[in-house]
C-alpha atoms as a PDB file:
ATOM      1  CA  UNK A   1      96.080 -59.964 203.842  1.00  0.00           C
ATOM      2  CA  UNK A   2      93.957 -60.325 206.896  1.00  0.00           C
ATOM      3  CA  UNK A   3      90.058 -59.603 206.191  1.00  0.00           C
ATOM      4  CA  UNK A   4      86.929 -58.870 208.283  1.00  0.00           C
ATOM      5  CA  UNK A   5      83.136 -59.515 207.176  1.00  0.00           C
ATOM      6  CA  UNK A   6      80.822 -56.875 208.306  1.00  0.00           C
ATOM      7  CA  UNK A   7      78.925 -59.088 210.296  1.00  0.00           C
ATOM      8  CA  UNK A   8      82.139 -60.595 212.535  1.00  0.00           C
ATOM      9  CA  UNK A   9      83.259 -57.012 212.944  1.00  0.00           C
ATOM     10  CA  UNK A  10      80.094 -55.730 214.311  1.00  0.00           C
ATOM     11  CA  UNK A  11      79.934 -58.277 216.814  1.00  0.00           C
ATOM     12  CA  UNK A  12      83.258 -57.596 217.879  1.00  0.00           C
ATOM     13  CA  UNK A  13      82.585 -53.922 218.056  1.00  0.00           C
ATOM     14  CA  UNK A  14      79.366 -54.874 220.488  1.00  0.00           C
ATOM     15  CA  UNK A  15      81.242 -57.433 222.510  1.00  0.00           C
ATOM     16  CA  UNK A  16      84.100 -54.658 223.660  1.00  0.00           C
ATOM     17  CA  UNK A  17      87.000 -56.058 221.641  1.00  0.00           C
ATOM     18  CA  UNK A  18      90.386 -53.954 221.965  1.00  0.00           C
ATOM     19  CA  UNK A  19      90.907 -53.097 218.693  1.00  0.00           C
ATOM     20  CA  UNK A  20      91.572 -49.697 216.680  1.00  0.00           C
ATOM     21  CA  UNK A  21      89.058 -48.638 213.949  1.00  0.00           C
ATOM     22  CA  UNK A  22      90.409 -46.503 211.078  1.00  0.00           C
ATOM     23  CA  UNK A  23      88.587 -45.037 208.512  1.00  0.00           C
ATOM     24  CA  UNK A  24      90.943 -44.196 205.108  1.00  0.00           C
ATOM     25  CA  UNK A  25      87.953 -42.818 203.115  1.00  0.00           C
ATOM     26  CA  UNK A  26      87.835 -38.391 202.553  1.00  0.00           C
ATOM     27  CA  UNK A  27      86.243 -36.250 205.417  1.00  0.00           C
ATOM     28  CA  UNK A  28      83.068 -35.549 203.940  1.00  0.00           C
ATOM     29  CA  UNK A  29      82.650 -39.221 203.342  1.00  0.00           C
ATOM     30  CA  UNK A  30      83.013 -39.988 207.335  1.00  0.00           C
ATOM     31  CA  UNK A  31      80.757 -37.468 207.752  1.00  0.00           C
ATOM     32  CA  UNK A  32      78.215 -39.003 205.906  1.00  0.00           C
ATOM     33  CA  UNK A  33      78.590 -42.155 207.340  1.00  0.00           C
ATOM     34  CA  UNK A  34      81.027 -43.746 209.564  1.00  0.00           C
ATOM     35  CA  UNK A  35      81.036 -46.690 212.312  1.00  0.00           C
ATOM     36  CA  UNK A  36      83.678 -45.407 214.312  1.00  0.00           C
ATOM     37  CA  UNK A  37      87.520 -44.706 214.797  1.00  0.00           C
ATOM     38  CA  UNK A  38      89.965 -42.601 213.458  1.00  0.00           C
ATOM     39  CA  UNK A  39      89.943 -40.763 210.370  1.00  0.00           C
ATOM     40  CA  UNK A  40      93.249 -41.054 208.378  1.00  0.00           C
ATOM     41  CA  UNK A  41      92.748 -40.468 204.666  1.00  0.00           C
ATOM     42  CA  UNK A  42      94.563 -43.135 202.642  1.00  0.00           C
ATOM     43  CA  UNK A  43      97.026 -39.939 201.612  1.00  0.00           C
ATOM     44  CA  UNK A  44      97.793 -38.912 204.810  1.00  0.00           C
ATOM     45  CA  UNK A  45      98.024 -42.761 206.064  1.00  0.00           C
ATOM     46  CA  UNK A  46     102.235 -42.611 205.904  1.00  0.00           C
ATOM     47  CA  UNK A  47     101.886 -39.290 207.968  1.00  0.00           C
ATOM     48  CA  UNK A  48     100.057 -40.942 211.166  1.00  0.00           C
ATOM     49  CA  UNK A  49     101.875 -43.879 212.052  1.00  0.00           C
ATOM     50  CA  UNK A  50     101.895 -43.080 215.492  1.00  0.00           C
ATOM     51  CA  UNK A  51      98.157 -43.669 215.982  1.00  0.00           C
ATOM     52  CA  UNK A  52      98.440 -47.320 214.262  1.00  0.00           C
ATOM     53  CA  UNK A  53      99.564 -50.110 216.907  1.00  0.00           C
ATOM     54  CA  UNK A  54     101.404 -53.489 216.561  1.00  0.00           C
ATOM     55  CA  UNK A  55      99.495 -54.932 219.926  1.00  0.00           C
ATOM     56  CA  UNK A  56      96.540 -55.065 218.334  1.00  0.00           C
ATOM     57  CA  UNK A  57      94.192 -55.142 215.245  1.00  0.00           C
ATOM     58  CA  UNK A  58      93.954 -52.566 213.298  1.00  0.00           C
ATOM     59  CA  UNK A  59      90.687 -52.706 211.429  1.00  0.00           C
ATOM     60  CA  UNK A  60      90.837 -50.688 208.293  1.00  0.00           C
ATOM     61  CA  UNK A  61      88.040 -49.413 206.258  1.00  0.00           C
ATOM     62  CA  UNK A  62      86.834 -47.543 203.181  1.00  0.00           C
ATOM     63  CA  UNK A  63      83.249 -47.585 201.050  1.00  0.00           C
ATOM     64  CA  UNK A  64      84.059 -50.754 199.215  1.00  0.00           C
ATOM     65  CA  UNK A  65      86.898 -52.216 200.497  1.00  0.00           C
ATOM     66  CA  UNK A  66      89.576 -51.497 198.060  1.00  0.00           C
ATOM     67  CA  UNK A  67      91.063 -47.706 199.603  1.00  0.00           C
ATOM     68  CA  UNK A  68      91.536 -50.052 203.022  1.00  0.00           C
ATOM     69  CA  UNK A  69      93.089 -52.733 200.755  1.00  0.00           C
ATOM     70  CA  UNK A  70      96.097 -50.647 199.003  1.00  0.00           C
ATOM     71  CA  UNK A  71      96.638 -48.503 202.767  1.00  0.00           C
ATOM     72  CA  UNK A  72      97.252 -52.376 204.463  1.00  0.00           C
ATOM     73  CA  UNK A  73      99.598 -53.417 201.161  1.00  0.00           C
ATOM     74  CA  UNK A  74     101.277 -50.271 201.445  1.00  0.00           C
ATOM     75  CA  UNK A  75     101.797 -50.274 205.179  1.00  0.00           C
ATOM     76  CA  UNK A  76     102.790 -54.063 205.493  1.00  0.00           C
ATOM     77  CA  UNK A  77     105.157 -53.193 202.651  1.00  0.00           C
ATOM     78  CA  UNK A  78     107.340 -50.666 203.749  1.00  0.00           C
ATOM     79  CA  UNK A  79     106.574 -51.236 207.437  1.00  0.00           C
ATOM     80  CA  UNK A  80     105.857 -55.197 207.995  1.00  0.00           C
ATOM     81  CA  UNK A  81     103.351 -54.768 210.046  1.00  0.00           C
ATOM     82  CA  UNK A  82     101.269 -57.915 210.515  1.00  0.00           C
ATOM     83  CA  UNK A  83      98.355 -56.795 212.652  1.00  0.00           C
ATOM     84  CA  UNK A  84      96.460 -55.286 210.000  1.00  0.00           C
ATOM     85  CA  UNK A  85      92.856 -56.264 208.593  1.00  0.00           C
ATOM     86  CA  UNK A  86      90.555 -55.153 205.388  1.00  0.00           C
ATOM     87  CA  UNK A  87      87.035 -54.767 205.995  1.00  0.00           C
ATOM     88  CA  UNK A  88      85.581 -56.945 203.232  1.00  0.00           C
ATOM     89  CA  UNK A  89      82.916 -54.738 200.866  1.00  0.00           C
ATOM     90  CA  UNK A  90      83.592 -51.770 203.344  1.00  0.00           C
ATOM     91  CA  UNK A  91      80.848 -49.442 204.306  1.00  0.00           C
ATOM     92  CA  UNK A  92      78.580 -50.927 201.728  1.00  0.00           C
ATOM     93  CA  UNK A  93      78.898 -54.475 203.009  1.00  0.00           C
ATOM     94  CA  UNK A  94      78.335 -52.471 206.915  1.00  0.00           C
ATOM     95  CA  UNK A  95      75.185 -50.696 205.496  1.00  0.00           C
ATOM     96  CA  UNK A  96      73.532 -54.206 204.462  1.00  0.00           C
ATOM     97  CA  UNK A  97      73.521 -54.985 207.802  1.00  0.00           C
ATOM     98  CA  UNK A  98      71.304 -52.270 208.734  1.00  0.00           C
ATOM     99  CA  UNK A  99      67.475 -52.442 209.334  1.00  0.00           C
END
C-alpha cells in the first residue's frame, strides 16, 4: 500500500497537485476538522465509486490512519485499483504540523 507523510502531502496540496482528497472518517468528525475533499464514510466507501478516479491519486484519510488503511485494502481488493494512498498518522500526524 501506497502512503503519504503529512508533511509531503501538504506541500503537494500548496503546490496545485491534481489529486482527489477523501476523507473516510464520520460527519461530525469532518466537521471538526478536515483539510479538504470529499467526505465518504468508510461504510458508504463501496456506495461512491464514481467519485474515486484511476487517473490519479487518490489520497485517503482518517484521524489516525487506520479507517483510510482498511477503505484502500478493501478497494484494491475487490476493485484493483492501484492509484490509491494512506495518509500516514492521519489527521493527528496533519495537526502536528500546525503552529
Amino acid at each position: 500500500m501506497m502512503t503519504i507523510d503529512a508533511n509531503t502531502l501538504q506541500q503537494k496540496i500548496e503546490a496545485g497537485d491534481d489529486m482527489i482528497l477523501i476523507d473516510v472518517r464520520e460527519p461530525f468528525e469532518h466537521e471538526l476538522f478536515n483539510i479538504g475533499g470529499l467526505l465518504i464514510p468508510l461504510n458508504n466507501i463501496f456506495e461512491n465509486l464514481h467519485q474515486l478516479k484511476r487517473d490519479k491519486p487518490v489520497i485517503f484519510y482518517c484521524q489516525k490512519g487506520i479507517r483510510s488503511q482498511i477503505a484502500i485494502q478493501r478497494l484494491e481488493q475487490k476493485f484493483n485499483y492501484t492509484n490509491l494512498v494512506n495518509l500516514s498518522g492521519g489527521m493527528e500526524a496533519w495537526k502536528k504540523l500546525m503552529p
